[in-house]
N, C-alpha and C. Protein backbone atom coordinates (compact mmCIF):
# COMPACT_ATOMS: atom_id res chain seq x y z
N UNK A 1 -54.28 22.57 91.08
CA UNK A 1 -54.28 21.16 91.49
C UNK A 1 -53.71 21.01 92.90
N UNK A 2 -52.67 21.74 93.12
CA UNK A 2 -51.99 21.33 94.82
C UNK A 2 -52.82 21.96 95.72
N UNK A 3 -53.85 22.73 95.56
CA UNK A 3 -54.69 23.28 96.45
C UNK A 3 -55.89 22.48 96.45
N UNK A 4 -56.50 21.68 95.46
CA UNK A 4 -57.34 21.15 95.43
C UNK A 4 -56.81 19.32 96.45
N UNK A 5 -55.25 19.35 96.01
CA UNK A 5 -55.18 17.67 97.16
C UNK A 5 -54.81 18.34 98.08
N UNK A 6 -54.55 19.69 98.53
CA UNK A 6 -54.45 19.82 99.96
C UNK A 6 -55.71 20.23 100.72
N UNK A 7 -56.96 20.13 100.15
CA UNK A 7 -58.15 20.05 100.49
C UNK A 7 -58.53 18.66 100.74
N UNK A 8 -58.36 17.70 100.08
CA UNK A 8 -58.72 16.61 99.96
C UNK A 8 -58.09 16.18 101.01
N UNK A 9 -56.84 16.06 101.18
CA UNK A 9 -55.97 15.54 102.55
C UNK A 9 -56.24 16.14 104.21
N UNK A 10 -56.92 16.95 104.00
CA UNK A 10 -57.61 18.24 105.06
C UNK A 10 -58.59 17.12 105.22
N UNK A 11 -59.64 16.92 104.29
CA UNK A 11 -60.78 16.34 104.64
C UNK A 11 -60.62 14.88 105.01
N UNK A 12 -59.81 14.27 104.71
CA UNK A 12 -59.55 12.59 104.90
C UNK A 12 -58.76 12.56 106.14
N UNK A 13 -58.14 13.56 106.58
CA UNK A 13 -58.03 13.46 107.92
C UNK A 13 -59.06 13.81 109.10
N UNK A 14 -60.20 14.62 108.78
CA UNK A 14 -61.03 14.92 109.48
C UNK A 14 -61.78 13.40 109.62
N UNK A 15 -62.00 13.05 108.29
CA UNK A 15 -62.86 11.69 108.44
C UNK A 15 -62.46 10.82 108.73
N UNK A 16 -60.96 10.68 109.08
CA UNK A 16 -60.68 9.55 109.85
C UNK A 16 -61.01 9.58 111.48
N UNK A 17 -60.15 10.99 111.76
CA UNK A 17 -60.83 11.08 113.29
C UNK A 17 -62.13 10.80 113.59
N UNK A 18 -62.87 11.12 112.73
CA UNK A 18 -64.52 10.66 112.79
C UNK A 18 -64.72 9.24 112.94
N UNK A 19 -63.94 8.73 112.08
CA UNK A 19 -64.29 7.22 111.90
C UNK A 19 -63.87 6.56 113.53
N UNK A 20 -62.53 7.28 114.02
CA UNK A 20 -62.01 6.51 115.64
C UNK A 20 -62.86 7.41 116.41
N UNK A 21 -63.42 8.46 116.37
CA UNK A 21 -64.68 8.65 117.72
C UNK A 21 -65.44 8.22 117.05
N UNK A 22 -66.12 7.69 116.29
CA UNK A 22 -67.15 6.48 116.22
C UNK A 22 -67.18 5.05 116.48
N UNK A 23 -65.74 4.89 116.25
CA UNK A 23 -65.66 3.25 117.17
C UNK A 23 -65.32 3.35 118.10
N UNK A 24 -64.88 4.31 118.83
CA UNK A 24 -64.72 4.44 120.03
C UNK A 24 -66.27 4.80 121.34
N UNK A 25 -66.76 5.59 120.57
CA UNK A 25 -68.06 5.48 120.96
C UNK A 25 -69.09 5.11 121.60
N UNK A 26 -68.93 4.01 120.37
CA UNK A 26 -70.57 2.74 120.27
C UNK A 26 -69.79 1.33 119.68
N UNK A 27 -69.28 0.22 121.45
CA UNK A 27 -68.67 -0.65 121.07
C UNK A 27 -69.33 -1.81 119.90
N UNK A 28 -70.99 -1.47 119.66
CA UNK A 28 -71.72 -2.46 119.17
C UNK A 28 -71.02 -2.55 117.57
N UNK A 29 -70.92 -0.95 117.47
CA UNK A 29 -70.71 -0.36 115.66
C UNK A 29 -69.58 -0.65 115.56
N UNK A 30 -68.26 -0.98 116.09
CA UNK A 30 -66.83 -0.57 115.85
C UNK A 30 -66.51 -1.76 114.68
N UNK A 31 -66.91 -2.36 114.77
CA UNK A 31 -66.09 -3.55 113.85
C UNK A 31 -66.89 -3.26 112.54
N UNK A 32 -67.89 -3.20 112.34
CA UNK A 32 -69.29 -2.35 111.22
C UNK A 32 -67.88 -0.85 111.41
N UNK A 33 -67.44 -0.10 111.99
CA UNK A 33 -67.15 1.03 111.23
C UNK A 33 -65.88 0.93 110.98
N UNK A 34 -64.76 0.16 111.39
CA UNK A 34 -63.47 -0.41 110.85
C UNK A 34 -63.61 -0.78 109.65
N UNK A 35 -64.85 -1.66 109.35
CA UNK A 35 -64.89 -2.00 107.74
C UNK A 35 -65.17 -0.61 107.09
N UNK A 36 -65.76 0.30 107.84
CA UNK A 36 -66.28 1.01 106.68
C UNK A 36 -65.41 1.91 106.16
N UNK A 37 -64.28 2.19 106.93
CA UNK A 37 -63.58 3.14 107.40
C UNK A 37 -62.39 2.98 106.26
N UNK A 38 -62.00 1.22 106.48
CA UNK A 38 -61.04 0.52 105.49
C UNK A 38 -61.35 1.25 103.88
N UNK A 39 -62.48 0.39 103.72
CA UNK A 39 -63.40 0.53 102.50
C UNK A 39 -62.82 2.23 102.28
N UNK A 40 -63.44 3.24 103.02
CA UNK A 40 -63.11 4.65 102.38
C UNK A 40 -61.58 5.23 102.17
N UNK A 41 -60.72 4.39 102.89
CA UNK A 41 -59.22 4.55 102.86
C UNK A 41 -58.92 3.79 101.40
N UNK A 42 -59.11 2.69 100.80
CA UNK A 42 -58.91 2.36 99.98
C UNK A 42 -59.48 3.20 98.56
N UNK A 43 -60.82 3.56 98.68
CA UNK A 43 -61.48 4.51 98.09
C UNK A 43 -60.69 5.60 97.65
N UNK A 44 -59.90 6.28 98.81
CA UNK A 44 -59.35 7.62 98.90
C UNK A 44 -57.89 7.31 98.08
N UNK A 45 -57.62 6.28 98.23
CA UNK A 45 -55.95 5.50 97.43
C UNK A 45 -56.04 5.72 96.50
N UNK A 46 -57.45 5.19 95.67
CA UNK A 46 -57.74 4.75 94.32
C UNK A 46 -57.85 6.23 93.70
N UNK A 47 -58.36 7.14 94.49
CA UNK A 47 -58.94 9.10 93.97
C UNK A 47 -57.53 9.31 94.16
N UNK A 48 -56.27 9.43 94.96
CA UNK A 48 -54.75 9.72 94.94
C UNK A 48 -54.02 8.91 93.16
N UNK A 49 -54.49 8.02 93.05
CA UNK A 49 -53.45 7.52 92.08
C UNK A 49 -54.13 7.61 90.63
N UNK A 50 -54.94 7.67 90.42
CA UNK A 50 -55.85 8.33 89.61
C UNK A 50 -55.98 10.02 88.89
C-alpha cells in the first residue's frame, strides 16, 4: 500500500505541473483548465480518503 500512494503522489504532482504549463501557455484555456484542474484535485481528495 505505501508504495502504491507514493506512486499516486508522484503522479498528481506531475499533473499538476501540467495543469500550470497549460494555463500558462494558452491564455484563451486557463480559466477552462483551472476548473479542470480544481475538479481533478478534488477527485484525487476523494481517492486519498477513501
Amino acid at each position: 500500500k505505501a508504495r502504491k500512494r507514493l506512486s499516486q503522489s508522484q503522479s498528481v504532482k506531475v499533473n499538476h505541473s501540467l495543469f500550470i504549463k497549460a494555463s500558462l501557455s494558452d491564455d484563451n484555456d486557463a480559466i477552462s483548465c483551472v476548473i479542470n484542474s480544481h475538479a481533478y484535485w478534488i477527485l484525487v481528495a476523494q481517492n486519498m480518503q477513501s
